[in-house]
C-alpha atoms as a PDB file:
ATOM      1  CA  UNK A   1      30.622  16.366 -56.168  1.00  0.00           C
ATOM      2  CA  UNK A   2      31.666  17.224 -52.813  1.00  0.00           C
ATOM      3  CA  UNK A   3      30.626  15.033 -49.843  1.00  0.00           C
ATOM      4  CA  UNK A   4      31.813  15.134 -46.138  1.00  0.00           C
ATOM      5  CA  UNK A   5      31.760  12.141 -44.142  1.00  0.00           C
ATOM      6  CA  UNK A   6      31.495  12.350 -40.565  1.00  0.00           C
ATOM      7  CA  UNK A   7      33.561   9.526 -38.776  1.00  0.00           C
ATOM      8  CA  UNK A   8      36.419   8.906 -36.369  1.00  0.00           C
ATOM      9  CA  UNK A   9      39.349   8.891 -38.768  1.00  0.00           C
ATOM     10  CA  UNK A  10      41.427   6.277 -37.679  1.00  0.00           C
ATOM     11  CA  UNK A  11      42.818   3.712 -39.985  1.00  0.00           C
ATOM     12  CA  UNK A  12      39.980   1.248 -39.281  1.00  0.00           C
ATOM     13  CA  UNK A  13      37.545   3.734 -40.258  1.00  0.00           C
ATOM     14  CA  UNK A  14      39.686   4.609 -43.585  1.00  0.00           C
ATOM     15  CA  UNK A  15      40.101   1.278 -44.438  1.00  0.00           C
ATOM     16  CA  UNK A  16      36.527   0.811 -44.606  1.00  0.00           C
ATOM     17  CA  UNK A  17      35.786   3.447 -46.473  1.00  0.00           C
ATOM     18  CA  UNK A  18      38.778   2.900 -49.191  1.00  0.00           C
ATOM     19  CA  UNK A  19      37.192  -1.378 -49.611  1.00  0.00           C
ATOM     20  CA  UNK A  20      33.823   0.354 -49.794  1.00  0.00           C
ATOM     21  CA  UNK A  21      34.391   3.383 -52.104  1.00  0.00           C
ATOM     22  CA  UNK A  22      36.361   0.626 -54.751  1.00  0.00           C
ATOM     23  CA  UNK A  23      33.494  -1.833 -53.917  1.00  0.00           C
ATOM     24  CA  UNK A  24      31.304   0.831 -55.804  1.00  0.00           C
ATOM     25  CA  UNK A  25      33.850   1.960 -58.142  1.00  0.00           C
ATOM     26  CA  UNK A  26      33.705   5.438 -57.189  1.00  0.00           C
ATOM     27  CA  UNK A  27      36.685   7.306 -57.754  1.00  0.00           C
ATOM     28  CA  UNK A  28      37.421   9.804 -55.692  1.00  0.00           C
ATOM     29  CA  UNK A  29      39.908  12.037 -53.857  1.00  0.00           C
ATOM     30  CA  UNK A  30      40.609  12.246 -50.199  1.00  0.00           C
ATOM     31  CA  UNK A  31      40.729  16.440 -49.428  1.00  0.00           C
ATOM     32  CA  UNK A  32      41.421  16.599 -45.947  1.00  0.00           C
ATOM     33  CA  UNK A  33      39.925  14.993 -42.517  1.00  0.00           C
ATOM     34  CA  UNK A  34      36.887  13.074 -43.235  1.00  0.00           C
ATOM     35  CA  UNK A  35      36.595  14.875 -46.381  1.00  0.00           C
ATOM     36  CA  UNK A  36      36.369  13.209 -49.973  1.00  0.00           C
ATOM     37  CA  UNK A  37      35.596  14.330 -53.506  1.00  0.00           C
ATOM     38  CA  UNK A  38      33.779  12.143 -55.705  1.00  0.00           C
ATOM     39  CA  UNK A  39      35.587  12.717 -59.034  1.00  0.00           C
ATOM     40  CA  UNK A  40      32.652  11.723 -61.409  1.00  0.00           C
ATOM     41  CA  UNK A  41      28.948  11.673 -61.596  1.00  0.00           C
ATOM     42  CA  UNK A  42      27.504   8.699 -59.929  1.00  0.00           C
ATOM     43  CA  UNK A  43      24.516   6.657 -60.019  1.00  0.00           C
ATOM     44  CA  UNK A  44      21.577   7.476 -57.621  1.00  0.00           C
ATOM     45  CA  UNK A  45      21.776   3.591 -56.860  1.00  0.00           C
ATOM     46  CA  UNK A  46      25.154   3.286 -56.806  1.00  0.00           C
ATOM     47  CA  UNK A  47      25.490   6.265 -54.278  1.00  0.00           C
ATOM     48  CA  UNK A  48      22.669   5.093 -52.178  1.00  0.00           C
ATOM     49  CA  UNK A  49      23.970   1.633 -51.551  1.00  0.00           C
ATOM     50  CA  UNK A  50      27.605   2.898 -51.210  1.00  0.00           C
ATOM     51  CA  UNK A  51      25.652   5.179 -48.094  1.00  0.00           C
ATOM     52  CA  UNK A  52      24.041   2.440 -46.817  1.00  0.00           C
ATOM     53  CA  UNK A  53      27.035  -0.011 -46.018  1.00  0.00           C
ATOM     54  CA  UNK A  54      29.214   2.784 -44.454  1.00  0.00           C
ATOM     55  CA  UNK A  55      25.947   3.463 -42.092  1.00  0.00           C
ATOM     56  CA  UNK A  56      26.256   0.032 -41.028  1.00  0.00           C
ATOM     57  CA  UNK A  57      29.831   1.478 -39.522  1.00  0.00           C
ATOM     58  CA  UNK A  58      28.608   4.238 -37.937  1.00  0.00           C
ATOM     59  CA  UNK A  59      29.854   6.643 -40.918  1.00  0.00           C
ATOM     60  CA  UNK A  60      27.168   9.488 -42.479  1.00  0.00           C
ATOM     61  CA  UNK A  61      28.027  11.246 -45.841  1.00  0.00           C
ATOM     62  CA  UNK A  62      26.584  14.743 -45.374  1.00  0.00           C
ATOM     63  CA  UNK A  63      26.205  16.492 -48.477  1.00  0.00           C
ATOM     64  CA  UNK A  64      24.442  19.754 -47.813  1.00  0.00           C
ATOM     65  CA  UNK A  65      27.046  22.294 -47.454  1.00  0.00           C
ATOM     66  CA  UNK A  66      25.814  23.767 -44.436  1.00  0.00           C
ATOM     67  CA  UNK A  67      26.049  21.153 -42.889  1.00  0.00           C
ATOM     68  CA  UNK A  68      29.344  20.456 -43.867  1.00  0.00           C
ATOM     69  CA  UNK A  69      30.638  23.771 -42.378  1.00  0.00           C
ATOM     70  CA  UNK A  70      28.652  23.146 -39.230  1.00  0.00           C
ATOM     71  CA  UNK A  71      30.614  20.213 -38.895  1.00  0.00           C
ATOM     72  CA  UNK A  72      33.474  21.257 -39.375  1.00  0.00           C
ATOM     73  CA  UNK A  73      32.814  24.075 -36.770  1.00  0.00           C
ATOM     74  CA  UNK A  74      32.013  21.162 -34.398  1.00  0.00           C
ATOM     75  CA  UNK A  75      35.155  19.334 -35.619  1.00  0.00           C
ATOM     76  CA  UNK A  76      37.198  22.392 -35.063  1.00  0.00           C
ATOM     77  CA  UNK A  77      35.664  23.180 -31.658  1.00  0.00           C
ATOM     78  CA  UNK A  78      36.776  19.743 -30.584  1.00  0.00           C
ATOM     79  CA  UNK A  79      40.601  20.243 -31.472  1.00  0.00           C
ATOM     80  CA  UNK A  80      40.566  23.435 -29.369  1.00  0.00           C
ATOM     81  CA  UNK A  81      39.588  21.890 -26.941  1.00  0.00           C
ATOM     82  CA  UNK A  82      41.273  18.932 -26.725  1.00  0.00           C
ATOM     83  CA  UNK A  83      44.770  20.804 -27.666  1.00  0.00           C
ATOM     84  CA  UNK A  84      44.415  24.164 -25.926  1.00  0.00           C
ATOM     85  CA  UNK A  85      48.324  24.719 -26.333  1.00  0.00           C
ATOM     86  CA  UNK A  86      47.754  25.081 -29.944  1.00  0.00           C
ATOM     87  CA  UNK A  87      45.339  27.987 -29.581  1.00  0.00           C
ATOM     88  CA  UNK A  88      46.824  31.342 -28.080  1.00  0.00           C
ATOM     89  CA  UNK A  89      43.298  33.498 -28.940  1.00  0.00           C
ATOM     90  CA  UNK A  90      39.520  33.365 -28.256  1.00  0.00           C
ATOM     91  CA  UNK A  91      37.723  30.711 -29.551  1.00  0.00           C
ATOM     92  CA  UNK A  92      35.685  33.092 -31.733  1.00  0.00           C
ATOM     93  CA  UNK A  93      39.152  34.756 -33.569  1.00  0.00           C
ATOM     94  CA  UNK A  94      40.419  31.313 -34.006  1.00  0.00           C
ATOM     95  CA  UNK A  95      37.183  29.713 -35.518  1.00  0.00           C
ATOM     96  CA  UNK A  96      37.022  32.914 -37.605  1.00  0.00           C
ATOM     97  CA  UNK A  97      40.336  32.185 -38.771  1.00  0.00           C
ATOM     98  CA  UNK A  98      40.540  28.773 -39.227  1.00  0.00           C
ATOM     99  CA  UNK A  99      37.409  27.802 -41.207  1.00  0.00           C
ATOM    100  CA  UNK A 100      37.820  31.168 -42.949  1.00  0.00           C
ATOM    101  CA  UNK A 101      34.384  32.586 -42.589  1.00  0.00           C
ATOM    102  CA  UNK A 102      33.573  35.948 -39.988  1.00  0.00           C
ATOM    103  CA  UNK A 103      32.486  34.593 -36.576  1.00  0.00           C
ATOM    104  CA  UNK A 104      29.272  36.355 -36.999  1.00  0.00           C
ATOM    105  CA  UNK A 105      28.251  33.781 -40.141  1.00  0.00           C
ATOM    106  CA  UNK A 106      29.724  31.039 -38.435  1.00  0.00           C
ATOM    107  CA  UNK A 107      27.961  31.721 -35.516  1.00  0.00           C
ATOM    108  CA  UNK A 108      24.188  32.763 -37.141  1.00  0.00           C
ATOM    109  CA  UNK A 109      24.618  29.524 -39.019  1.00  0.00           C
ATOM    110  CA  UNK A 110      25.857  27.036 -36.390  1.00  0.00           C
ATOM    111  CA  UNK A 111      22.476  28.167 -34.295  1.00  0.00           C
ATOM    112  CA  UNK A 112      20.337  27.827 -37.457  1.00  0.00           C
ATOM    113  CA  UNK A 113      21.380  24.126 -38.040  1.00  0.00           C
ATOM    114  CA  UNK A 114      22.086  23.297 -34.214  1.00  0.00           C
ATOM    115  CA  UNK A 115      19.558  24.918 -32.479  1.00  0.00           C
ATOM    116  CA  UNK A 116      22.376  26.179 -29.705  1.00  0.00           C
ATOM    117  CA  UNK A 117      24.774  28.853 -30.038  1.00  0.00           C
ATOM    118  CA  UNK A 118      28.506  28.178 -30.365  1.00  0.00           C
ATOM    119  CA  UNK A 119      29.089  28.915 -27.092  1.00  0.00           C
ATOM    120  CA  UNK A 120      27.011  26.611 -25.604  1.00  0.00           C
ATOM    121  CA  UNK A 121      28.730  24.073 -27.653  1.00  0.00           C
ATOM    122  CA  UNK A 122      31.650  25.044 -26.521  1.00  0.00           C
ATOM    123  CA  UNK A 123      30.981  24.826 -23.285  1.00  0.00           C
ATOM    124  CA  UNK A 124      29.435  21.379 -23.744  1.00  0.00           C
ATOM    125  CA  UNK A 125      32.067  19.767 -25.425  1.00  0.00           C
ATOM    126  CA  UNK A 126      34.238  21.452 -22.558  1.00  0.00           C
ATOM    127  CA  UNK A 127      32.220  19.354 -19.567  1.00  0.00           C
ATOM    128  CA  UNK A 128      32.369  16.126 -21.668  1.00  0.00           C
ATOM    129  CA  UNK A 129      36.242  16.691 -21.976  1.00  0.00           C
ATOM    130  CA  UNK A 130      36.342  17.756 -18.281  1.00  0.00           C
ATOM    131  CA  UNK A 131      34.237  14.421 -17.308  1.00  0.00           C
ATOM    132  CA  UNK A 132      36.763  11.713 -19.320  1.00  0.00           C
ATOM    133  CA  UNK A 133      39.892  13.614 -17.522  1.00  0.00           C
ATOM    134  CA  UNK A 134      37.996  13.123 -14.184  1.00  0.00           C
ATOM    135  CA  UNK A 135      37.284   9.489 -15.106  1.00  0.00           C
ATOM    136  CA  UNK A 136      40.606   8.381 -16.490  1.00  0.00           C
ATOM    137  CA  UNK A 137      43.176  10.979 -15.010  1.00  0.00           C
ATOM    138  CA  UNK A 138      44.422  11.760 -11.470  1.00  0.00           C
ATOM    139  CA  UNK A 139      44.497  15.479 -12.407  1.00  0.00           C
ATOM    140  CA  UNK A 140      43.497  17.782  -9.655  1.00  0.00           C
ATOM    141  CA  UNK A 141      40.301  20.099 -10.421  1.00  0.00           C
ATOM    142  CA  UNK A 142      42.735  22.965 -10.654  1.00  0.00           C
ATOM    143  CA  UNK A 143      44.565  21.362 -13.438  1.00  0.00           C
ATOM    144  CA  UNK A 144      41.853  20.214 -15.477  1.00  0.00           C
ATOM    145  CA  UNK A 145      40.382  23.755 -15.008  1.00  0.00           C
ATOM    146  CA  UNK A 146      44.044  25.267 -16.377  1.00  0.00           C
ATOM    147  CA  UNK A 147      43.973  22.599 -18.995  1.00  0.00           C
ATOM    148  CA  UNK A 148      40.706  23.744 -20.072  1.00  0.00           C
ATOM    149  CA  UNK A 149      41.672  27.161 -19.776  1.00  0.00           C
ATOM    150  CA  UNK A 150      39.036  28.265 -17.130  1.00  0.00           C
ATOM    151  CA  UNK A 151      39.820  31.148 -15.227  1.00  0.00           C
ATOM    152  CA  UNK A 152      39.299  29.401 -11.976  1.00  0.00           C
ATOM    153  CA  UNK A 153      37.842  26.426 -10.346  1.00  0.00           C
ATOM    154  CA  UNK A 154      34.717  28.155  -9.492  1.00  0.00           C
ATOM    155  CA  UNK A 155      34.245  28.656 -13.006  1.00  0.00           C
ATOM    156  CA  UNK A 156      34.483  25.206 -14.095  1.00  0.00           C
ATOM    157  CA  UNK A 157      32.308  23.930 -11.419  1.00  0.00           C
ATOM    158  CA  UNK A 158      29.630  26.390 -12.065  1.00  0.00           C
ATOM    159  CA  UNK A 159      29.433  25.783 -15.721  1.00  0.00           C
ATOM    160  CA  UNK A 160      30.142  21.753 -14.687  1.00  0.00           C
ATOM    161  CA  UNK A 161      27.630  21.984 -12.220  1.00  0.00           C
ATOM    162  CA  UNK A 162      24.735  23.968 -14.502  1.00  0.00           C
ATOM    163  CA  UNK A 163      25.575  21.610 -17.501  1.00  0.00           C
ATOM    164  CA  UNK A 164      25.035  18.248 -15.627  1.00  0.00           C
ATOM    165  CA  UNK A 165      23.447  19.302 -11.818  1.00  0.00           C
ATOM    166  CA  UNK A 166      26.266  18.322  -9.948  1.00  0.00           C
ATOM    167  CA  UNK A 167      29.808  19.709  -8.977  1.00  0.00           C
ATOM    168  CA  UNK A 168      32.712  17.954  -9.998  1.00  0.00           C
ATOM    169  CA  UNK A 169      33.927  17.126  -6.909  1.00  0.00           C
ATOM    170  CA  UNK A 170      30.855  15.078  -6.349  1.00  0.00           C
ATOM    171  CA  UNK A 171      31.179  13.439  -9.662  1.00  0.00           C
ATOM    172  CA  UNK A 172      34.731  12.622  -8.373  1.00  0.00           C
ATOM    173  CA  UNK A 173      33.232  11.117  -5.105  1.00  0.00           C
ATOM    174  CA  UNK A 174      30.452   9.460  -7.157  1.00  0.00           C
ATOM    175  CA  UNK A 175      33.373   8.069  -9.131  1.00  0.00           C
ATOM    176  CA  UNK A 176      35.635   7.173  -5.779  1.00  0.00           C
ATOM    177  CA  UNK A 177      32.516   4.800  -4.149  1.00  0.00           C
ATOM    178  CA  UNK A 178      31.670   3.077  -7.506  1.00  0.00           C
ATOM    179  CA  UNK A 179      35.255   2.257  -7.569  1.00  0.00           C
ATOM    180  CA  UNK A 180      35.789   1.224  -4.110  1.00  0.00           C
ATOM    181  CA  UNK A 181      32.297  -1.059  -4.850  1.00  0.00           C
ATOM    182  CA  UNK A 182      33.319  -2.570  -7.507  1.00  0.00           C
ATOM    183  CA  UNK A 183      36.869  -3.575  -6.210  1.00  0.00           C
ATOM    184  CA  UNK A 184      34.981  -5.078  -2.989  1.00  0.00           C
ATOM    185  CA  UNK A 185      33.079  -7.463  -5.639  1.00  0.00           C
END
């Protein structure tokens, strides 16, 4: 059986789920990021408590296979994003590519599961990035937009502005007099 778990892979997460995956004797094969093969059956018991201790981490097994793909749509989304060097095409030929499905199935079934299109995701997950490199960089707008690869700063402030109701140079000044508050204290 195939199961994906959804968690921040970093070696405390792995740790965990190595103590907790011999803790119910389930042997097993890591495949890839966040994904594991359970080599043999298992009990329903067994399985269910195993799921219940890595909740207590913040870690979900998803098992429908969907769902898995959806995921890893999300997950793949993400690294675009957050290493736009690495991608030199749209984000639909390189989804396409990568997960190794046509962008048309990807895309029918990431709205089925989600509820929102792709692109909307996209351009979610682009705001959210946009929002931490306002917070913790001293990149200008114009960079972050380039980094993000907007066509222009108008663009990223439209889609900024639509996604959360303000621009980002007033989340910058919002930013600026909660700082300047705060060091006052």
């Amino acid at each position: 059986m195939k199961i994906f778990i959804k968690f921040d892979f970093n070696a405390v997460c792995r740790k965990v789920l190595e103590e907790k995956l011999i803790k119910h004797n389930l042997k097993h094969k890591v495949l890839g990021f966040g994904e594991v093969e359970i080599l043999e059956k298992t009990n329903t018991a067994v399985f269910s408590a195993f799921t219940e201790e890595l909740k207590e981490y913040g870690i979900d097994i998803i098992e429908n296979q969907k769902s898995v793909l959806v995921q890893k749509i999300k997950d793949t989304i993400i690294e675009m994003i957050h290493s736009p060097e690495l991608v030199q095409v749209k984000s639909s030929v390189y989804l396409a590519d990568k997960l190794s499905h046509s962008y048309g199935y990807l895309s029918n079934l990431f709205s089925d599961v989600t509820y929102t299109s792709i692109e909307n995701y996209i351009i979610m997950q682009k705001i959210e990035y946009a929002k931490q490199l306002i917070v913790s960089t001293d990149l200008s707008l114009t960079e972050i937009a380039f980094q993000l690869n907007y066509s222009s700063v108008a663009h990223l402030s439209t889609q900024f502005k639509n996604a959360t109701g303000i621009t980002p140079s007033a989340f910058q000044r919002i930013l600026s007099k909660r700082r300047e508050i705060s060091n006052k204290k």
